[in-house]
Each structure stands twice: as C-alpha cells, then as structure tokens.
Protein backbone atom coordinates (compact mmCIF):
# COMPACT_ATOMS: atom_id res chain seq x y z
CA UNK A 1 115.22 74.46 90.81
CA UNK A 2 113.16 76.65 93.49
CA UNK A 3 116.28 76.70 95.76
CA UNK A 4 118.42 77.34 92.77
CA UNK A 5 116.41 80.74 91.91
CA UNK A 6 115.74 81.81 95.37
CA UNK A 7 119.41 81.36 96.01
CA UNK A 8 120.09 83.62 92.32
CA UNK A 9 117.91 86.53 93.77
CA UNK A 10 119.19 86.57 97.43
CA UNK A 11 122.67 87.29 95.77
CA UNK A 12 121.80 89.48 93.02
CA UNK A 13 119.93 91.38 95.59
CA UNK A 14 122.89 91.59 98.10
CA UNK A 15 125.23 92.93 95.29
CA UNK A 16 122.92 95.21 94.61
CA UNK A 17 122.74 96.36 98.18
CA UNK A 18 125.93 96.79 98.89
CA UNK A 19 126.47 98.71 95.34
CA UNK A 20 123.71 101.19 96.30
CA UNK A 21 125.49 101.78 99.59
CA UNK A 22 128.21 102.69 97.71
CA UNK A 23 126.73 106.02 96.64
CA UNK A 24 125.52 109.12 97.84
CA UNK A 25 121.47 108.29 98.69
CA UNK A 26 118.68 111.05 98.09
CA UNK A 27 116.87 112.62 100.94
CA UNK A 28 113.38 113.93 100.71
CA UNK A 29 114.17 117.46 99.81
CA UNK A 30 116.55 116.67 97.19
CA UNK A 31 113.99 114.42 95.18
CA UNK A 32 111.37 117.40 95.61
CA UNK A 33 114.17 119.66 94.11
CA UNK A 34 114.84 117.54 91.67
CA UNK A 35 111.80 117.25 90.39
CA UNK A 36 111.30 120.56 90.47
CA UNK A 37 113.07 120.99 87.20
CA UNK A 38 113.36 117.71 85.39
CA UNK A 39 109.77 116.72 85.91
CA UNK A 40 107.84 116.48 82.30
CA UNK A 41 104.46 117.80 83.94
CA UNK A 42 105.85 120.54 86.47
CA UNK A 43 107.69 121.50 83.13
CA UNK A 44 104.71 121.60 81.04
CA UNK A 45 103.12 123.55 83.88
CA UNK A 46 106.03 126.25 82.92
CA UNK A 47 105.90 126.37 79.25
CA UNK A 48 102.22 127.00 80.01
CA UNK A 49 103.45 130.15 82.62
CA UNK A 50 105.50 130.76 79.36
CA UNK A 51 102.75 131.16 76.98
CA UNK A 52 100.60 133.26 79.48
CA UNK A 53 103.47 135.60 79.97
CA UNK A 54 103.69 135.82 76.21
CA UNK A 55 100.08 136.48 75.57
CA UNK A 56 100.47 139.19 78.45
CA UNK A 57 103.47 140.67 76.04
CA UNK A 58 100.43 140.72 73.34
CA UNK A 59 98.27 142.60 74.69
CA UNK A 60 100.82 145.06 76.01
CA UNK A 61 102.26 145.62 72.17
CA UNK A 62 98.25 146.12 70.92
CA UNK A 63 97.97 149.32 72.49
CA UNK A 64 101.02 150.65 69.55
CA UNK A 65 99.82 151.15 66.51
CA UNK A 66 100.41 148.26 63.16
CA UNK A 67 102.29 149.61 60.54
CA UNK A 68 102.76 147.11 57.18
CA UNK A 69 104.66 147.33 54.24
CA UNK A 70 103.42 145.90 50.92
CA UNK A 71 104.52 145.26 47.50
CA UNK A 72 104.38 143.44 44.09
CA UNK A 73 105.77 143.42 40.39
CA UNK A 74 103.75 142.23 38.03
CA UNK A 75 103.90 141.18 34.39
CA UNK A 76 100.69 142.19 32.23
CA UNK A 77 99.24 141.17 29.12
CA UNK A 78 96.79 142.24 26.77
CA UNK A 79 95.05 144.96 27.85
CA UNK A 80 95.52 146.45 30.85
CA UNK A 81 94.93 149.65 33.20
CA UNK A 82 97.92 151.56 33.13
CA UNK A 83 98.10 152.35 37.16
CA UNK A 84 99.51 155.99 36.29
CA UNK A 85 97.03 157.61 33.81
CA UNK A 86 94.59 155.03 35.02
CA UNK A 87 93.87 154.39 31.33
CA UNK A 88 93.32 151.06 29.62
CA UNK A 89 96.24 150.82 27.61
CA UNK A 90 97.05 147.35 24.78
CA UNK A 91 100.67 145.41 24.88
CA UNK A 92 102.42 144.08 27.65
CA UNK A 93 104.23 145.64 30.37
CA UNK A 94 105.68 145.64 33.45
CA UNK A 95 104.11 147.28 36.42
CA UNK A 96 105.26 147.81 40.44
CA UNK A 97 103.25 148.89 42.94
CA UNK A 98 103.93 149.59 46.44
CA UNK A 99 102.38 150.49 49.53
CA UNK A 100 103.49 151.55 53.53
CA UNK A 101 100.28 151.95 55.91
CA UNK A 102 99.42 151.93 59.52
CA UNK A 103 96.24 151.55 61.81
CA UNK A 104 96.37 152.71 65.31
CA UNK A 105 92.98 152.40 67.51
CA UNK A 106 92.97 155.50 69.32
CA UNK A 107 89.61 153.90 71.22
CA UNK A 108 88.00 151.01 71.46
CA UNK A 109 85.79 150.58 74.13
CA UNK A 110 88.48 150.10 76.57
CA UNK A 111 88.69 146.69 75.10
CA UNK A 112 92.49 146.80 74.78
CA UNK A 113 92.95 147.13 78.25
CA UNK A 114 90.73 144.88 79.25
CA UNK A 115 92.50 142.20 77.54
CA UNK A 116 95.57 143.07 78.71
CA UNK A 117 94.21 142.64 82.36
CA UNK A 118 93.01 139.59 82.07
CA UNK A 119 96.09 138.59 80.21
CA UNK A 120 97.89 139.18 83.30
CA UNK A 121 95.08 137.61 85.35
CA UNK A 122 95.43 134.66 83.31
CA UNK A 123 99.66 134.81 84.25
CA UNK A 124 99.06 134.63 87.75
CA UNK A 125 96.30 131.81 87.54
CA UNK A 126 99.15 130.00 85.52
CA UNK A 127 101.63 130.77 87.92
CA UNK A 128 99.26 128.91 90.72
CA UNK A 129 98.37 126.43 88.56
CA UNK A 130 102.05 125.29 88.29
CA UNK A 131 102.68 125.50 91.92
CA UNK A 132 99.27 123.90 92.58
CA UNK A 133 101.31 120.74 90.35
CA UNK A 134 104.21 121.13 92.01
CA UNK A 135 103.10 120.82 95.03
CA UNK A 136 100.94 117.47 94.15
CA UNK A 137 103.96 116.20 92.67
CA UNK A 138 105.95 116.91 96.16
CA UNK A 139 103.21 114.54 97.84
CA UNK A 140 103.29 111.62 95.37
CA UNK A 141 107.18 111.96 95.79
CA UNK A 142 106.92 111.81 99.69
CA UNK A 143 104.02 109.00 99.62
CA UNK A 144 106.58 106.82 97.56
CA UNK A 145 109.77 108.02 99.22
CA UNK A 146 108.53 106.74 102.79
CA UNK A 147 107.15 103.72 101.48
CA UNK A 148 111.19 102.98 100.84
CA UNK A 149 111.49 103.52 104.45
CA UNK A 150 108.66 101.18 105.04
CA UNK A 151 109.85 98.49 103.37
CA UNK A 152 113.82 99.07 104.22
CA UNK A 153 112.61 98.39 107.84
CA UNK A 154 110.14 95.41 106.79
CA UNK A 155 112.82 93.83 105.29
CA UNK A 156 115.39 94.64 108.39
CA UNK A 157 112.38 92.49 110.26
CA UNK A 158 112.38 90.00 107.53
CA UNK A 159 116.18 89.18 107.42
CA UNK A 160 116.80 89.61 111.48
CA UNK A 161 113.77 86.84 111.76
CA UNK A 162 115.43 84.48 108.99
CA UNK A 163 118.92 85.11 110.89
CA UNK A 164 117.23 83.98 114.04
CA UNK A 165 115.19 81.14 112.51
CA UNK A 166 118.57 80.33 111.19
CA UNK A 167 120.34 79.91 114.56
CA UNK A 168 117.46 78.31 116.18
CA UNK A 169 117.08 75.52 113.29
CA UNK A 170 121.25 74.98 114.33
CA UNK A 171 119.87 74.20 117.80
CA UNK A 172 116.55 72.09 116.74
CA UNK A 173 119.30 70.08 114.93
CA UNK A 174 121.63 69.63 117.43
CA UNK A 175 118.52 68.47 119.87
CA UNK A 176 117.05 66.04 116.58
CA UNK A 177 120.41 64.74 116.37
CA UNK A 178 120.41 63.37 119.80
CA UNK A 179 117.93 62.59 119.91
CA UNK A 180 116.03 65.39 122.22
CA UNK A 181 113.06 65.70 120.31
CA UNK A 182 110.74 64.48 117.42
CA UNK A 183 111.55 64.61 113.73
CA UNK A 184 108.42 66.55 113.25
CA UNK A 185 109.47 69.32 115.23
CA UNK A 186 113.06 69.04 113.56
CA UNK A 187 111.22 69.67 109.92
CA UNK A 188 108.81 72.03 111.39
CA UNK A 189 111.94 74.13 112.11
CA UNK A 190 113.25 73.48 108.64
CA UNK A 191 110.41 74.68 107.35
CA UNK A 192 110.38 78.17 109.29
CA UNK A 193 113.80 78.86 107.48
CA UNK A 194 112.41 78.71 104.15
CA UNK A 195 109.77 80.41 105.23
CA UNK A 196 111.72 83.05 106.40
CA UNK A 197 113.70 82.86 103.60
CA UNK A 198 110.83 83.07 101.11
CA UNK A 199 109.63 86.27 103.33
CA UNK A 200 113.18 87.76 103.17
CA UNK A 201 113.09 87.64 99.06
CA UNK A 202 110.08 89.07 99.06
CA UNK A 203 110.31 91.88 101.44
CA UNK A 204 114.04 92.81 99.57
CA UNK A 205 112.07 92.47 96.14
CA UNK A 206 109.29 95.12 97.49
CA UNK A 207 111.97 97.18 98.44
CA UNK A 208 113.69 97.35 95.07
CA UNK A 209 110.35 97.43 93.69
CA UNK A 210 109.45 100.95 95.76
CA UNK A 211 112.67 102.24 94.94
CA UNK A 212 111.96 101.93 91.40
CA UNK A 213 108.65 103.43 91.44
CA UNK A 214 110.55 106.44 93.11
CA UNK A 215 113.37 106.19 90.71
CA UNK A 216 110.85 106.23 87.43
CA UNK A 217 109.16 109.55 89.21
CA UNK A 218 112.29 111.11 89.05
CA UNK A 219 112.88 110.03 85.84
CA UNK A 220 116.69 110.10 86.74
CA UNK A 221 119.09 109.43 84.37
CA UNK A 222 121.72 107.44 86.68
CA UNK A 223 121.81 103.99 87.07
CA UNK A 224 118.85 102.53 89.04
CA UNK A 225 121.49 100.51 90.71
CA UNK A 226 123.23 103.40 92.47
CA UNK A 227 119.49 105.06 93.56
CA UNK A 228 118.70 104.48 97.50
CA UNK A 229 117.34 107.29 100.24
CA UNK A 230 118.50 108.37 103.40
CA UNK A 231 115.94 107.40 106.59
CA UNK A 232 115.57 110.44 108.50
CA UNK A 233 115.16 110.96 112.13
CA UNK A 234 111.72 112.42 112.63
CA UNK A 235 109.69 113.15 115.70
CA UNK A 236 106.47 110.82 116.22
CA UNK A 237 105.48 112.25 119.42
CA UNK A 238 101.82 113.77 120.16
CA UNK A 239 103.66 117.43 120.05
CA UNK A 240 104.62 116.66 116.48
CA UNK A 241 101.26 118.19 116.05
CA UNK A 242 101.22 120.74 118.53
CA UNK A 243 98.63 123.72 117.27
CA UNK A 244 98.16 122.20 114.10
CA UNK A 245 94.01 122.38 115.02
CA UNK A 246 94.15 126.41 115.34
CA UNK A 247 91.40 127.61 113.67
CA UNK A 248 93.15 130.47 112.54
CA UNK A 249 96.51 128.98 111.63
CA UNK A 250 93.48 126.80 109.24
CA UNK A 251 92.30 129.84 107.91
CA UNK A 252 95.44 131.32 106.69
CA UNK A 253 96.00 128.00 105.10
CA UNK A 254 93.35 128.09 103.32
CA UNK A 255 93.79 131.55 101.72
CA UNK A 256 97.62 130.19 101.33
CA UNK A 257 96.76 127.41 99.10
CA UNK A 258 97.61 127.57 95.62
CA UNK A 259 94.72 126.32 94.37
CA UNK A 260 92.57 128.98 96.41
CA UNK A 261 95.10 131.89 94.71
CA UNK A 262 93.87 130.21 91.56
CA UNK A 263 90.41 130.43 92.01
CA UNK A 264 90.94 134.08 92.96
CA UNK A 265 92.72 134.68 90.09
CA UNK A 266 90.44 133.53 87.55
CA UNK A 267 87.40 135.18 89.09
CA UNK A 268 89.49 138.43 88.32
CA UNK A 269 90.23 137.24 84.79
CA UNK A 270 86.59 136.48 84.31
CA UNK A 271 85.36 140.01 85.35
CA UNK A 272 87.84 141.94 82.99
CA UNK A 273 86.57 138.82 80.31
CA UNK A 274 83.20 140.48 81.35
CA UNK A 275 84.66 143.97 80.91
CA UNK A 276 85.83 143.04 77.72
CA UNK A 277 82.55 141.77 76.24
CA UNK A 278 81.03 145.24 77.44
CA UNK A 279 83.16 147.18 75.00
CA UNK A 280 81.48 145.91 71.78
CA UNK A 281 78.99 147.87 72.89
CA UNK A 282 80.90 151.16 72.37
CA UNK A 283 82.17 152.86 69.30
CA UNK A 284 85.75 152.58 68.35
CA UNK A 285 88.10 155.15 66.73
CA UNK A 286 90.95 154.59 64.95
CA UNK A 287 93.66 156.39 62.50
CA UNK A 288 94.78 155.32 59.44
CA UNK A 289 97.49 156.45 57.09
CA UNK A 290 98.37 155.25 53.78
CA UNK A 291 101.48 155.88 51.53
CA UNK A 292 101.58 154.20 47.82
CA UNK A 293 103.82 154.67 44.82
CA UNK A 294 103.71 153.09 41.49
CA UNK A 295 106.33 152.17 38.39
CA UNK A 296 105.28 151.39 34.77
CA UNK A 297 107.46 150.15 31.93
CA UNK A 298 108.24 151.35 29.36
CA UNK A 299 106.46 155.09 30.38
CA UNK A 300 108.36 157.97 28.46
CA UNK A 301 109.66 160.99 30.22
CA UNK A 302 110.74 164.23 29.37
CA UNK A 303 113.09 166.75 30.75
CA UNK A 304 112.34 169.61 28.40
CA UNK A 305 108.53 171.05 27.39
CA UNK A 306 107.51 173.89 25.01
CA UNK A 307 104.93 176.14 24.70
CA UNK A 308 102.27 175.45 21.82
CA UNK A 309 99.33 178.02 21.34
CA UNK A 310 95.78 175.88 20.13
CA UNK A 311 92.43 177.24 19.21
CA UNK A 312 89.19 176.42 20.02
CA UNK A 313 85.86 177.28 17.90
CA UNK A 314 83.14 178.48 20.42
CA UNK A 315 79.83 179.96 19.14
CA UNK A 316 79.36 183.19 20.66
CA UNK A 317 75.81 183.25 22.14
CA UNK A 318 75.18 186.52 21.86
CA UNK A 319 76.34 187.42 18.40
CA UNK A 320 75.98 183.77 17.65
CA UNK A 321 79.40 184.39 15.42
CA UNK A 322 81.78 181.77 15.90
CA UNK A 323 85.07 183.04 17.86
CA UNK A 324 88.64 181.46 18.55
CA UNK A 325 89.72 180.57 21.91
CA UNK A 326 93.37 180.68 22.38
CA UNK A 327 94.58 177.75 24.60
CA UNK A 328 98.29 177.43 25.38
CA UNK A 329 99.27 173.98 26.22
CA UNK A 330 103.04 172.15 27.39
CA UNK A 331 104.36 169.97 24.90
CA UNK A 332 107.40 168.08 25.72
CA UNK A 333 110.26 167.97 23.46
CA UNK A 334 110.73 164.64 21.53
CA UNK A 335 114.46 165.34 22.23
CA UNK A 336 114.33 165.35 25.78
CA UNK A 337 113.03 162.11 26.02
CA UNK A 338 115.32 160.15 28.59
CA UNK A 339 114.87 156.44 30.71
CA UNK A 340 112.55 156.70 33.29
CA UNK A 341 114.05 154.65 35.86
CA UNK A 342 112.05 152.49 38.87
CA UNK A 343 113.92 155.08 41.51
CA UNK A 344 112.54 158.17 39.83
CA UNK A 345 109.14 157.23 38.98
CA UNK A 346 108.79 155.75 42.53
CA UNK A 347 109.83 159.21 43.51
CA UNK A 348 107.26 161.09 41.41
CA UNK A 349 104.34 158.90 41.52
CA UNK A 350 104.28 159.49 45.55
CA UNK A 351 100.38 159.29 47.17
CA UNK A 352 99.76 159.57 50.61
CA UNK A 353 96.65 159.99 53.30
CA UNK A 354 96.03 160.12 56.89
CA UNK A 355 92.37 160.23 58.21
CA UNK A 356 90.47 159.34 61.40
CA UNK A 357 87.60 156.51 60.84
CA UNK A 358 84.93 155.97 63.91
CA UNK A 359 82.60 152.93 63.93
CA UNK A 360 79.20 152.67 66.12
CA UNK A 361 77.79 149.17 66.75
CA UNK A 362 74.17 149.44 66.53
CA UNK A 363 72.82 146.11 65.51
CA UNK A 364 75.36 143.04 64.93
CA UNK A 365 72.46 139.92 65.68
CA UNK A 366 73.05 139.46 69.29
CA UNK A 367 76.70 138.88 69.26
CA UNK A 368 77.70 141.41 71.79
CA UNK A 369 74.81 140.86 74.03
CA UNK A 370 75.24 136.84 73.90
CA UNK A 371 79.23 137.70 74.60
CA UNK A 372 78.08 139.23 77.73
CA UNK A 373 75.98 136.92 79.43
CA UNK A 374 78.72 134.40 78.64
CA UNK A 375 81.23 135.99 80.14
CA UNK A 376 78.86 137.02 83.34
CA UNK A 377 77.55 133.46 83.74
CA UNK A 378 81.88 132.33 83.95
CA UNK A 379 82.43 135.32 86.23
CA UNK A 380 79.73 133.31 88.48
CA UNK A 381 81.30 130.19 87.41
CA UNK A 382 84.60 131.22 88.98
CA UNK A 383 83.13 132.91 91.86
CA UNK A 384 81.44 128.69 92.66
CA UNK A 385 85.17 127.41 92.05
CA UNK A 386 86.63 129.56 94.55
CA UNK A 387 84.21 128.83 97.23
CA UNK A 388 84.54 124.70 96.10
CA UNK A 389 87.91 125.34 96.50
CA UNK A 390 88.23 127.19 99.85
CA UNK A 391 85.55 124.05 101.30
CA UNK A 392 87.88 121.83 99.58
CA UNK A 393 91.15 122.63 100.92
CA UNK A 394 89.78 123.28 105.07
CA UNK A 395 87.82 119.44 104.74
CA UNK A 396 91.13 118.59 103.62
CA UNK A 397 93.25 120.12 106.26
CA UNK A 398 90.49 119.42 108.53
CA UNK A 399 90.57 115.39 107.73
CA UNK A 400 94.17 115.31 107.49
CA UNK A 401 94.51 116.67 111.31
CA UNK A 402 92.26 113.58 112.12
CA UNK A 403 93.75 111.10 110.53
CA UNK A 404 97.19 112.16 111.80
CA UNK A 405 95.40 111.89 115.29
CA UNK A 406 93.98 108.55 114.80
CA UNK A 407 96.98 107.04 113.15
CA UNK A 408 99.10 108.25 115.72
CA UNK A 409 96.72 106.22 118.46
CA UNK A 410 97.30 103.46 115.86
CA UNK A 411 100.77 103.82 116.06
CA UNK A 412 101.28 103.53 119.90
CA UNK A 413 99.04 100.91 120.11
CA UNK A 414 101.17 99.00 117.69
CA UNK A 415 104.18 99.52 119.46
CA UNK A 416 102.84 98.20 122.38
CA UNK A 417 101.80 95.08 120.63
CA UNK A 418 104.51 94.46 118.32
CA UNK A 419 106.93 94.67 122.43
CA UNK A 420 104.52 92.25 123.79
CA UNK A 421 104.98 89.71 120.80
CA UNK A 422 108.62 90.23 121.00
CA UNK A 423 108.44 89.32 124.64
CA UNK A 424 106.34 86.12 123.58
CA UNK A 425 108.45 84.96 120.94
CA UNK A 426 111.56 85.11 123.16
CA UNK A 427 109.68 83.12 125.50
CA UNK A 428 108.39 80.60 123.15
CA UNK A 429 112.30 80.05 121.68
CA UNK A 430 112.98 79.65 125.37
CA UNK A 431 110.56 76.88 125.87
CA UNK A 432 110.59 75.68 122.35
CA UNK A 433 114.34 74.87 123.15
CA UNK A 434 113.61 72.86 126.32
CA UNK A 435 111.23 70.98 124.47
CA UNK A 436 108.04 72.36 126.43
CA UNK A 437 106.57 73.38 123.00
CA UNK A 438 106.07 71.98 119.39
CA UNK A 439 107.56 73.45 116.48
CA UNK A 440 104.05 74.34 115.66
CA UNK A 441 103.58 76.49 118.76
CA UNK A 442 107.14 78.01 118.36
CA UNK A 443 106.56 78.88 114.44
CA UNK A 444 102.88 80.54 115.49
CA UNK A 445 104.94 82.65 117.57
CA UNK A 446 106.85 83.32 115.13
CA UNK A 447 104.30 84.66 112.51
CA UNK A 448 102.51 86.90 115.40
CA UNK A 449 106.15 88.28 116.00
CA UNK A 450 106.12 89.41 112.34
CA UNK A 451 102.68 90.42 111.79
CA UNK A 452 103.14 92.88 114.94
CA UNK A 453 106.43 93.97 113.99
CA UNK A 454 105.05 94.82 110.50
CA UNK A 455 102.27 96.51 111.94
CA UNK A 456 104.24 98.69 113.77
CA UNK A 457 106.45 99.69 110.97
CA UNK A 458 103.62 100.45 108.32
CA UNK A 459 101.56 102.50 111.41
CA UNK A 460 104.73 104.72 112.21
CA UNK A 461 105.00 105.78 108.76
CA UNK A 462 101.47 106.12 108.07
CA UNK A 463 101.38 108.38 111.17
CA UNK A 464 104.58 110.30 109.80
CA UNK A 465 102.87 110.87 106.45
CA UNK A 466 99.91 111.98 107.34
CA UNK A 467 101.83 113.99 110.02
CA UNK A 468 103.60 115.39 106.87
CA UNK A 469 100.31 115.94 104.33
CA UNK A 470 98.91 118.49 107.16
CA UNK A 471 102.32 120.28 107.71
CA UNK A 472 101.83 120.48 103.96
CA UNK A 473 98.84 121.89 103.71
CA UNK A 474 99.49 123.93 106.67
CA UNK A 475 102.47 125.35 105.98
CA UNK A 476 102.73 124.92 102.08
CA UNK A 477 105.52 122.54 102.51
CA UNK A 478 106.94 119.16 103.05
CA UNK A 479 110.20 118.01 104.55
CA UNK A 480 111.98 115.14 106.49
C-alpha cells in the first residue's frame, strides 16, 4: 500500500512538473511588483495614504467660510405665535420658515493652520508608513522566493542520488546474482533506493510546499499548478559585498530608511499638534451673517389703503381742559383684499444681519492647559521614536553586514566539504563495487554525500539572502 502511494505522488508530482514548466515562471522582481498592487496590507497601507490625503483636503477647505441653508413647513394647532406679528393668534394654520446663514472664522489662534500642517505631516508619515510595509513585504517575498531555489536544488540532489542509487542497486544485483557478494549487502542496496526514494518525495513535496507558501503571498489568482520561479545567476563572491561596511554609505542609509522618514515626520506632526493646543489659549474672531424669511396662511393682504382721521382725548396739564388729538392712520380697503401667495410674502417678510462676534478664553477647567502638556509630552514621545528608530535600523544594517560575512565563510567552507564527500562517495561506489566494502559502509557514504551537499545548498542561499537584506537596507532595494 506504501509503494502504491509513494508511487501515486512521484507521478502526480512529475505531471505537475512538467505542467509548471510549461509556463512563463516569476522572477524576484515581478513577485515584488506584483505585490505591489494586489497585496491586501500594502493596499490597506494606501487607503490609509487615502484618508490622510483627505483629511489634508479638510483642513485646507476650513480656512472658507460654512454657509447653510435651512427650512421647514409646519402645521399648527391651537394656539400659536403667529411668526409675522409675533402675536399669539387661535385656529390652525400653516406656517414656513426659512433661513440662509454663514460663519467664517476670521481668527482663531492660528489653530486652522496648524491643523492643516499637521494634516500634511500626518500624509507624509502615511506615505512612509506604506513604503515602510512595502518594503517588509518585499523581504518576506524574497525569504520565501529563495527558499524555492533552496529546495529546487535539494531536490536536484535528492533525485540525482536516487538515479545513482538506482544504477548502483542494477550492479549490486548483477554481483548478488552471481554470486559476488552477500545477500545482506544485496538488501542493504535495496534499501538505499527506497531510501532515496522516500528522500526524493519528500524533498519534491517541500518544494511544492514553498511554492505554495509563495503562491498564497501573492495571493494570485492563476492556477497554483502553472506557478514556478526563475533561479537567477547571482554573484557569491567576497566582492559581492565590496564597501557595504562604509560608515558613511551606513549613515545615509539610515536617514534613507522609511521608517526613519517616519519618525521624522511625526515629530513634525506632533509639534504643529503642540502648536495647535497653544491656540486655545487665544481669542478667536469670527463673522456671521444671517438671512430669514417667513410665510403664514391664511394672512390677508391688501393692495389699496385709505386715509382715516382718529381722535384722542388728552387732558391738557396746564388748563387741565380735555383736548382732541387728531391722529391719521392707513386703513386698507376691504376691496383690495387679494391671495397672499408663499412667493410674495417670502419676498416681503425678508430679515437679514451680518455682525462680527470675538470670544476670549479665560477659564475653561484646565482643558487647554492639560491639551498642552499632552501634546508636548508626544512631541517628546516622537522625538524617543526617531532616535529608537535611527539605533534600530544601523544595529540592523550593522548585523546584517556580519552575518552576510559569516555566512559567506559558512558557505565556502561548505563547498569545500560537500567536494570532499563527493570525492568519498565516488570512491566508496568504487570499492563498494569490487566488494572491498559493505553495503553499510557504501550507504554511510552515501548519507554524508547528502548531508554535505545539502549543506552547501542551504549555506549559499543563506549567504545570498543575507547578501540581499543588507543591499536592502543599504540601498532601499532588493533584486536577483
């Protein structure tokens, strides 16, 4: 049943090899690229650009003044104040009122543009912040894309060591047959195929298995069986790193770094956040203007008035007689009583104002004073990220250069062992063929072959990424 599933996934895995070769693989820079703009958290990194770009847009529109339109009809009943003669009047009736006004802070502390600074402060740090993602992104994208180099070459090891165990059982048999040497070394040899074979599974499975995990970071929409990379050629030569320990070429990294651009940027928005908390502390002017009209229901209105003469009885104080006071009064004329529309009442009942209003903060509990501090005591806060984040970044850069130093002392040393085993295990297949060693012997060889091999391969490419993490925080970049 074993050999029946072993023998499933060997073929599954070869058809799926040779579909992927089929396509068009994905180098390094076209996976960073692509992520660029299909990632979900490089693009929630740009709707948050987005919104600080639109809160910048805010603050740039509060410096015009607000201007509002209002409005109602109503329905009244019972008694009610009649919003013309401003008159309690009984009945029902039908009433509009409308109103156009507008503010406009003529000063306000400088608050305004405050805010609007630190809106745009904000915009940049958002800006960083997104590359700052980005750029981590890049790195998981390169840690997982060699890793598919890693174990494309791991399993080239695997398969050329099963081929070879392959040929060599052929032999063992040939020499078992006639009987050249013992059955134990004849299912010794056996064994080391399915080994090799069990190794070879494995080592495809890790591959397909690293792909994916590449393939899901992506989050491509084509079939995972068309998805494969292209190996570069790269250099992994001591001048790869050539200058990389300049102290100043460190230095402008540093300031280069996105996340040091951020720090600057929000100590910048946390001094205008300062600047803004000052201006409570100042008075604030502002205009105002005001236009309302009014309709009632039901109000009569008159085209025509007349002229009608009353008298008033007032007690003369000196005579103490009492005298008529002539008073001529308007009158309007029953007959020219017509409708008095919505349009012309609106037009009539016009009221308007404009005036300047100033307020002076004198005493408002603490608030202000409390806002302050706050905002001083971030301002400090972001002056402690930025110098966090400078020390960051150069132990960073600074450990990076060392580790690509030590792995590339790993690497050669590697090399050197994984030719030596090579030499032995061509040896041993040599002697193990004459019959001058035991399966045993020849299989040990074998394994050591492997392990070295292996070795080698995992220290090249953990010399080529680190290699690659310094160039990246050297250079703010990352290619193959």
């Amino acid at each position: 049943m074993r050999q029946h599933l072993l023998f499933f996934v060997v073929i599954s895995q070869s058809f799926l090899g040779i579909k992927v070769q089929a396509q068009e693989a994905w180098t390094l820079n076209a996976c960073i690229e692509y992520a660029a703009t299909h990632n979900i958290d490089i693009q929630r990194g740009q709707n948050a650009l987005e919104l600080a770009e639109v809160n910048t847009l805010q603050s740039q529109l509060a410096f015009l003044p607000s201007v509002n339109l209002n409005g109602g009809y109503y329905w009244n009943f019972g008694l009610t104040i009649d919003p013309i003669t401003n008159t309690r009047q009984p009945g029902s009736r039908q009433t509009l009122g409308t109103t156009a006004s507008t503010n406009w802070t003529l000063f306000g502390g400088g608050r305004n543009y405050y805010q609007l600074q630190q809106a745009k402060m904000n915009e940049v740090a958002a800006m960083y912040q997104l590359q700052e993602l980005s750029n981590n992104v890049s790195l998981n994208i390169a840690s997982s894309y060699l890793q598919i180099l890693v174990n494309k070459q791991l399993l080239e090891v695997a398969e050329g060591q099963l081929t070879a165990s392959e040929q060599s059982f052929k032999r063992t048999q040939i020499l078992y047959e006639n009987g050249a040497i013992s059955k134990d070394n004849y299912l010794q040899a056996m064994a080391q195929v399915k080994s090799d074979e069990g190794a070879s599974i494995s080592a495809r499975n890790a591959l397909v298995l690293s792909k994916l995990m590449l393939y899901q970071m992506l989050q491509l929409e084509e079939d995972f069986e068309d998805f494969d990379v292209v190996a570069p050629k790269v250099d992994l030569t001591a001048g790869a790193m050539r200058g990389y320990n300049d102290e100043e070429l460190m230095s402008s990294a540093v300031e280069k770094q996105p996340s040091v651009k951020l720090a600057n940027a929000n100590i910048n928005a946390a001094q205008y956040a300062a600047k803004l908390a000052e201006g409570g502390r100042y008075p604030s002017i502002a205009f105002s203007a005001q236009l309302n009209s009014n309709y009632v229901q039901g109000l009569p209105y008159f085209t025509d008035y007349y002229t009608l003469t009353t008298y008033t009885l007032v007690e003369n104080p000196i005579t103490g007689s009492i005298d008529q006071v002539p008073q001529e009064i308007n009158v309007p004329d029953p007959n020219s009583m017509i409708n008095y529309t919505v349009g012309n009442q609106l037009m009539d009942n016009w009221n308007q104002f404009v005036g300047i209003g100033i307020q002076v903060p004198i005493f408002n509990s603490g608030q202000v004073h409390s806002a302050v501090q706050r905002a001083k005591i971030q301002e400090h806060n972001a002056q402690l990220d930025l110098r966090q984040s400078e020390l960051n970044v150069r132990q960073t850069i600074e450990r990076a250069y060392l580790d690509a130093v030590g792995a590339l002392a790993i690497y050669d040393a590697s090399q050197s062992a994984a030719a030596a085993s090579k030499e032995a295990l061509d040896n041993a297949r040599t002697n193990f063929e004459l019959g001058t060693i035991s399966a045993f012997d020849f299989s040990l060889s074998q394994n050591q072959y492997i392990a070295a091999e292996s070795r080698a391969i995992q220290t090249k490419y953990d010399y080529l990424f680190k290699v690659k993490v310094l160039e990246f925080y050297l250079f703010n970049q990352i290619t193959l």
